[in-house]
N, C-alpha and C. Protein backbone atom coordinates (compact mmCIF):
# COMPACT_ATOMS: atom_id res chain seq x y z
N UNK A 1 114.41 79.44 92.98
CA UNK A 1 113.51 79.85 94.03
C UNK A 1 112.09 79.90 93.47
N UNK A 2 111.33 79.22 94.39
CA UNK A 2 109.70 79.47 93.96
C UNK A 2 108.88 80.65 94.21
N UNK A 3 108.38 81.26 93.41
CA UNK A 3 108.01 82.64 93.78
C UNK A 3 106.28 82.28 93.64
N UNK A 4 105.32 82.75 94.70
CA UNK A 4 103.61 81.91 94.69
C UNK A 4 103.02 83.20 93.50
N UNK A 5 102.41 82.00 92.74
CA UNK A 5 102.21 82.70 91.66
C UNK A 5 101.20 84.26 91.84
N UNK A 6 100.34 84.49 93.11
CA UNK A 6 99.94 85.28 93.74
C UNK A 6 100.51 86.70 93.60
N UNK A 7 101.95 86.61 94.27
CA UNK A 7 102.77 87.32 93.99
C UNK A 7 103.20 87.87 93.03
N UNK A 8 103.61 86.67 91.80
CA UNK A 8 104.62 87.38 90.68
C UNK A 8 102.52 88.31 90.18
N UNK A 9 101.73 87.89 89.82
CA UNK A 9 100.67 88.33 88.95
C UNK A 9 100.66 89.86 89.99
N UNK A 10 100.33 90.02 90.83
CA UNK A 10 100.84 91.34 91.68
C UNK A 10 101.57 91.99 91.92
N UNK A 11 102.70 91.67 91.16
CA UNK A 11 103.98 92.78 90.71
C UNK A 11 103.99 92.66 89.25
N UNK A 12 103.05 91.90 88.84
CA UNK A 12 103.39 91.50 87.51
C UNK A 12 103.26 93.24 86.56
N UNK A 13 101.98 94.17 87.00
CA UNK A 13 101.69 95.42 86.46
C UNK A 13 102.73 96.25 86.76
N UNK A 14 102.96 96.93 87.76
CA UNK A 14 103.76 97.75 88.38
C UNK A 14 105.41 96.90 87.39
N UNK A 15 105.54 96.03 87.39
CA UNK A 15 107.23 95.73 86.97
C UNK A 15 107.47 96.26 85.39
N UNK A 16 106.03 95.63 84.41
CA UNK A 16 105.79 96.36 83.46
C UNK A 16 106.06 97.69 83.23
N UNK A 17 105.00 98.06 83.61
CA UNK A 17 105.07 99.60 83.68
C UNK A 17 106.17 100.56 83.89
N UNK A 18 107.00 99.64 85.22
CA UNK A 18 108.47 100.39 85.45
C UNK A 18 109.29 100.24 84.61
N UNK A 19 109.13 99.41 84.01
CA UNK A 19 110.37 98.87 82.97
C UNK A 19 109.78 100.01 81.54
N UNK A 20 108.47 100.09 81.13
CA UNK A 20 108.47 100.89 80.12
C UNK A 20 108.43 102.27 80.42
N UNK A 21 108.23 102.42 81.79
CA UNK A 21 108.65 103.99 82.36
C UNK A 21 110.09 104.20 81.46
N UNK A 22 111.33 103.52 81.61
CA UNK A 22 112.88 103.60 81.16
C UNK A 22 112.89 104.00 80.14
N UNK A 23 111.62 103.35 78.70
CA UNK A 23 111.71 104.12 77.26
C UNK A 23 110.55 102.53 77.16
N UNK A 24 110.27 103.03 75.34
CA UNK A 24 109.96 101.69 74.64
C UNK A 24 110.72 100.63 74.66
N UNK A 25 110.10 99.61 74.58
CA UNK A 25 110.28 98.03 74.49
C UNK A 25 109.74 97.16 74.15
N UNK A 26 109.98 96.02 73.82
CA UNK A 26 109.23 95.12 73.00
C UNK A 26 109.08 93.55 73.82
N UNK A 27 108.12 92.90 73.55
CA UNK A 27 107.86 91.79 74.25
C UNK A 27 109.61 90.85 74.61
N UNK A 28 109.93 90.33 73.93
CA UNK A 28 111.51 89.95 74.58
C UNK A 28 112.40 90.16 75.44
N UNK A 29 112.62 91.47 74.94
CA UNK A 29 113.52 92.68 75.88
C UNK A 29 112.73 92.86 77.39
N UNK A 30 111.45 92.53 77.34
CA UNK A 30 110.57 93.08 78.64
C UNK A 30 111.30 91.79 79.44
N UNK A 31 110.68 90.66 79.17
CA UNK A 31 111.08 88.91 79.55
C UNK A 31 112.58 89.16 79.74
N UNK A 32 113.79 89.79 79.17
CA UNK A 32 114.65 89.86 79.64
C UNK A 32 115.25 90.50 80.77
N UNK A 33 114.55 91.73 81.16
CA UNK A 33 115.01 92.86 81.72
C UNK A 33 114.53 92.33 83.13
N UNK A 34 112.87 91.78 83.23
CA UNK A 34 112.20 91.26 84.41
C UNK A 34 113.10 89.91 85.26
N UNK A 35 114.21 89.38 84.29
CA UNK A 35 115.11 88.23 84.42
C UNK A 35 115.75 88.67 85.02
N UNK A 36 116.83 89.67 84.37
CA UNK A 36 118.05 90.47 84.98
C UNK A 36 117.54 91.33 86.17
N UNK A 37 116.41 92.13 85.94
CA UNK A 37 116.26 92.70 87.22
C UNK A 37 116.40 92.04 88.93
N UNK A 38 115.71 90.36 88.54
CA UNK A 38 115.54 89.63 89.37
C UNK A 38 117.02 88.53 89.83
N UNK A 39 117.46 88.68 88.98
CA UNK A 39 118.62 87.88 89.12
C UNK A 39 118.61 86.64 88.77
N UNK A 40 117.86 86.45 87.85
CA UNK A 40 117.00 85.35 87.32
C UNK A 40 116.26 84.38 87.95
N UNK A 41 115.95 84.91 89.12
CA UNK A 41 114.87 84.17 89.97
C UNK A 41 113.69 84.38 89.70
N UNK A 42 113.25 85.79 88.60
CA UNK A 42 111.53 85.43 88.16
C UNK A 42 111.92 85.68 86.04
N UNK A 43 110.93 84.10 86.07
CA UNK A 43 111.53 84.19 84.80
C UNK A 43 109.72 84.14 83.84
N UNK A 44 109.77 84.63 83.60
CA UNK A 44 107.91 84.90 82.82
C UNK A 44 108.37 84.32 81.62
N UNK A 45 106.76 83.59 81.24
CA UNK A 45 107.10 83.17 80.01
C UNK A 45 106.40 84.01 78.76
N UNK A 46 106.17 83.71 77.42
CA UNK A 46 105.69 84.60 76.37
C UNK A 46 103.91 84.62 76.89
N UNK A 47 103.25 83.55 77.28
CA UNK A 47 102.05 83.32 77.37
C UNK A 47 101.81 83.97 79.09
N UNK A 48 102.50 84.78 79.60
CA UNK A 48 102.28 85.62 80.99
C UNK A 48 102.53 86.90 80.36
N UNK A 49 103.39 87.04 79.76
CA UNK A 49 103.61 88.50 79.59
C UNK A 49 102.61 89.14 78.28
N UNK A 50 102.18 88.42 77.08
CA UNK A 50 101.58 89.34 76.20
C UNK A 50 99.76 89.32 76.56
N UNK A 51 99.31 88.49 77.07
CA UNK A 51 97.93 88.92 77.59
C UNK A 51 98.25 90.18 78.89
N UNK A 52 99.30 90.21 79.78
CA UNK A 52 99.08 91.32 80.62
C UNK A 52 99.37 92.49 79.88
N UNK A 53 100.59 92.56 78.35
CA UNK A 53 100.70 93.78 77.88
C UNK A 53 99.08 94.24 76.83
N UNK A 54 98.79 93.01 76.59
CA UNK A 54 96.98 93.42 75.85
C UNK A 54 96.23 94.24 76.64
N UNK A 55 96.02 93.28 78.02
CA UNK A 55 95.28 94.00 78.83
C UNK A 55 95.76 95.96 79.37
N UNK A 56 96.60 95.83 79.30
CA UNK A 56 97.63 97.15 79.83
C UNK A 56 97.00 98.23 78.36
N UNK A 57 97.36 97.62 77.27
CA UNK A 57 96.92 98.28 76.14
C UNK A 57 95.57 98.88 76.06
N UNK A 58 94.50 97.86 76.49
CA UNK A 58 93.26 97.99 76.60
C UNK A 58 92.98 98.75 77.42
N UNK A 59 93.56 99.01 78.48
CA UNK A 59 93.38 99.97 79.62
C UNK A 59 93.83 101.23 79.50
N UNK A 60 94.31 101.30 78.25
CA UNK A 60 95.24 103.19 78.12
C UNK A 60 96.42 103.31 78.75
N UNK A 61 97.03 101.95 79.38
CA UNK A 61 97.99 102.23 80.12
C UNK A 61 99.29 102.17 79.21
N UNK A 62 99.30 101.43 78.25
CA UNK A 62 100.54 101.18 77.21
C UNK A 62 99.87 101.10 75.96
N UNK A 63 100.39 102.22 75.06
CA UNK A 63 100.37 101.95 73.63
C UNK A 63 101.23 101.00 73.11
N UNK A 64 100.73 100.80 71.82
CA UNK A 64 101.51 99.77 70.74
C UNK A 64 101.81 100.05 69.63
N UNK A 65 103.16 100.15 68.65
CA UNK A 65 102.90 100.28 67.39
C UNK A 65 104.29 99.37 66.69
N UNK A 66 103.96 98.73 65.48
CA UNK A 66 105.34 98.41 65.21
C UNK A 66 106.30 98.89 64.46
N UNK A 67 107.13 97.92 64.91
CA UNK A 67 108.57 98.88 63.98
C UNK A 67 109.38 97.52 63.70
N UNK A 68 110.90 97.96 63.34
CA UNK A 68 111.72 96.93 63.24
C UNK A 68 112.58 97.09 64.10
N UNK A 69 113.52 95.86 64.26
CA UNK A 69 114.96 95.49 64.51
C UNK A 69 115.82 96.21 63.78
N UNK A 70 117.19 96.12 64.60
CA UNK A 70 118.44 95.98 63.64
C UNK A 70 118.17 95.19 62.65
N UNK A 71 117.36 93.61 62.98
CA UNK A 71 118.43 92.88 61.82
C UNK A 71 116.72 93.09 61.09
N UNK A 72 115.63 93.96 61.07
CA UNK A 72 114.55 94.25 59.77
C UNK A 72 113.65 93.34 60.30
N UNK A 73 113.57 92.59 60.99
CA UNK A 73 112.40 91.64 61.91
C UNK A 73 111.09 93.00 62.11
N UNK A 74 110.45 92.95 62.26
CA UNK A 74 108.80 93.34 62.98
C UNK A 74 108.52 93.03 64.16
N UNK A 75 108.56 94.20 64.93
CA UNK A 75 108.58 93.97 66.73
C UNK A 75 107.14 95.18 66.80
N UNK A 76 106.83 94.23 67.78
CA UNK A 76 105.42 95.38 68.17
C UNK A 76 106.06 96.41 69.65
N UNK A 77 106.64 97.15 69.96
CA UNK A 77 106.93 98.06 70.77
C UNK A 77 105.79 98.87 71.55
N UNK A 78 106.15 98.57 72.83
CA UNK A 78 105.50 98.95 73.87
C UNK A 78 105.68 100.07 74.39
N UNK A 79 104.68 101.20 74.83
CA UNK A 79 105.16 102.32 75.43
C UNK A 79 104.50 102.56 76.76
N UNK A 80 104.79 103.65 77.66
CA UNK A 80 103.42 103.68 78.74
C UNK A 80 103.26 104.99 78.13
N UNK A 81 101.81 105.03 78.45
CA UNK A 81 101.15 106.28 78.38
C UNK A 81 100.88 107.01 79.58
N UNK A 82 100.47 108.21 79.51
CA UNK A 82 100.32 109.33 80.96
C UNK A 82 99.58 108.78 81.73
N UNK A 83 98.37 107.70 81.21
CA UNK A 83 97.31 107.26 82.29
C UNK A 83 98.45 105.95 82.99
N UNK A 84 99.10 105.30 82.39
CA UNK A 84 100.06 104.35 82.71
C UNK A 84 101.16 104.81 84.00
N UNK A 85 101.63 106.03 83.31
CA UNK A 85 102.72 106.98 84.60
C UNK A 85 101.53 107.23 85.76
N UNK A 86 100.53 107.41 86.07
CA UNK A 86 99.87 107.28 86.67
C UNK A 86 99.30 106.44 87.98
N UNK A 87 99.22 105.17 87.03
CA UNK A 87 98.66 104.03 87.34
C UNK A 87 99.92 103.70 88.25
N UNK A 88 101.08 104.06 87.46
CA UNK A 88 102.54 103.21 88.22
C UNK A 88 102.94 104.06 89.45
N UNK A 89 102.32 105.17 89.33
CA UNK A 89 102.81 106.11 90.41
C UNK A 89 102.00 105.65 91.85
N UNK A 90 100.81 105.29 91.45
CA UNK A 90 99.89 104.64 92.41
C UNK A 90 100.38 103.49 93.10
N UNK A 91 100.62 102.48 92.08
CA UNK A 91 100.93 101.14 92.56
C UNK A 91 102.50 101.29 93.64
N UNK A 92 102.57 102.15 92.94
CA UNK A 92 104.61 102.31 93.56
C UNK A 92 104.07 102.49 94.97
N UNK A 93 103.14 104.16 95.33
CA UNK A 93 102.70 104.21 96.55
C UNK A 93 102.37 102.66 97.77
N UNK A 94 101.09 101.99 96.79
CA UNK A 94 101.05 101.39 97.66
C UNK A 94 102.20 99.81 97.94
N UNK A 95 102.64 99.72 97.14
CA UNK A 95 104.19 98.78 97.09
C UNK A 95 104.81 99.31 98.36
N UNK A 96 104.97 100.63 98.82
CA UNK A 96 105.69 100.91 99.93
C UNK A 96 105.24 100.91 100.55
N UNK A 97 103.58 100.88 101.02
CA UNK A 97 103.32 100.97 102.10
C UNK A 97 103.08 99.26 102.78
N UNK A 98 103.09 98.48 101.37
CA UNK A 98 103.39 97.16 101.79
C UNK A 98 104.40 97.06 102.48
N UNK A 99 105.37 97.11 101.55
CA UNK A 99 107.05 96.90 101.95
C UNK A 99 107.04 97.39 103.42
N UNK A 100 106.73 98.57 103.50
CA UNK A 100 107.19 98.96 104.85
C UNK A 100 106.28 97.97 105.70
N UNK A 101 105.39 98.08 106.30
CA UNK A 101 104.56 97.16 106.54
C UNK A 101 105.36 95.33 106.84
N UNK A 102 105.45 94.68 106.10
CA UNK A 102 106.33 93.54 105.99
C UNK A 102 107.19 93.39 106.58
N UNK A 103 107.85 95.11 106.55
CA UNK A 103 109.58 95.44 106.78
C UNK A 103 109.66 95.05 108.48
N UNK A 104 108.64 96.10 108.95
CA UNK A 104 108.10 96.07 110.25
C UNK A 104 107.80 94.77 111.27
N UNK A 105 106.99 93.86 110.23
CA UNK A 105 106.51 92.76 110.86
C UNK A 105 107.62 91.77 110.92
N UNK A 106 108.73 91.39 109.99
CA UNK A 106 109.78 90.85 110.08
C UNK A 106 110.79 91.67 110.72
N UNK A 107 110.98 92.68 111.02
CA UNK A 107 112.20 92.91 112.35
C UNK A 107 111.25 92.70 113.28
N UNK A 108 110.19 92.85 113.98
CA UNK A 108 109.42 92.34 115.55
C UNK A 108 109.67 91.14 115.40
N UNK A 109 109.13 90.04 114.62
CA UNK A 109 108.72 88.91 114.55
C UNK A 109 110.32 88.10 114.59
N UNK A 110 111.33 88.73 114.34
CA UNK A 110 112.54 87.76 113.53
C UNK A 110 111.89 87.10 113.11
N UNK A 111 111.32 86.83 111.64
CA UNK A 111 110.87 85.76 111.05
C UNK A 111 112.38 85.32 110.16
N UNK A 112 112.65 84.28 109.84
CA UNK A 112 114.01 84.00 109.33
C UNK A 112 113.45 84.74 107.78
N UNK A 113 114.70 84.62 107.08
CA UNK A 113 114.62 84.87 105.81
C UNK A 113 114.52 84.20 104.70
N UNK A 114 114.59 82.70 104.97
CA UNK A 114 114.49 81.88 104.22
C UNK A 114 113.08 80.44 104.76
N UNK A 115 112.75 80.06 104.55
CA UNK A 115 111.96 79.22 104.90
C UNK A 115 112.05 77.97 105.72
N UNK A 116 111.28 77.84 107.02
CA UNK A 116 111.98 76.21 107.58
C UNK A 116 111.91 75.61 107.19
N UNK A 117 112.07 74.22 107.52
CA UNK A 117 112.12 72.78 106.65
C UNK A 117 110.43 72.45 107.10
N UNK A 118 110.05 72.26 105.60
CA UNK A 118 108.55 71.52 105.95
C UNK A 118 107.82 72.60 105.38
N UNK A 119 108.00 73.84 105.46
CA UNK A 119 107.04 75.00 105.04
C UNK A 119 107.12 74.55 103.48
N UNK A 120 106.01 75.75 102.69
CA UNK A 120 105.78 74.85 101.24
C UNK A 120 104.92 76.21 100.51
């Protein structure tokens, strides 16, 4: 499934954030979890996800420090910080008032759920 890149970069913060709400994590494990969450219909690559965790860093929203693996590798581990629980508490707000919103306009509208032939 094609997801408009519009979209994924606009859930791209909020999915972060929720995912390091759960505990620390590290760039991989994030790319994995955003997979499984989705059912592997949004799949980010290394060059989407570590400029948004820089930027996140830069913003106070997620610290960084490293550590190791099981197998003694060097992982830089991600955390959120209080301004981060914050930030996510916000975005969550307005996520619902989207959702609902959407929710609304597709039961009036019956808009189908999948796309007609020709749309793009």
């Amino acid at each position: 499934m094609y997801l408009d890149k519009d979209l994924v970069a606009a859930s791209a913060t909020p999915l972060v954030l929720g995912i390091l709400a759960d505990g620390d994590s590290y760039g991989y494990a994030i790319l994995k979890r955003v997979k499984d969450l989705s059912g592997g219909r949004i799949q980010w690559t290394d060059g989407m996800l570590y400029p948004l965790l820089h930027r996140l860093e830069r913003s106070g929203y997620v610290s960084a420090s490293w550590g190791s693996s099981e197998s003694g590798r060097r992982r830089k581990h991600y955390a959120i910080t209080d301004a981060g629980r914050s930030v996510l508490a916000e975005r969550r707000s307005q996520w619902d008032v989207v959702a609902d919103a959407l929710g609304q306009v597709w039961r009036c509208a019956e808009v189908p759920a999948t796309p007609a032939e020709g749309w793009s």
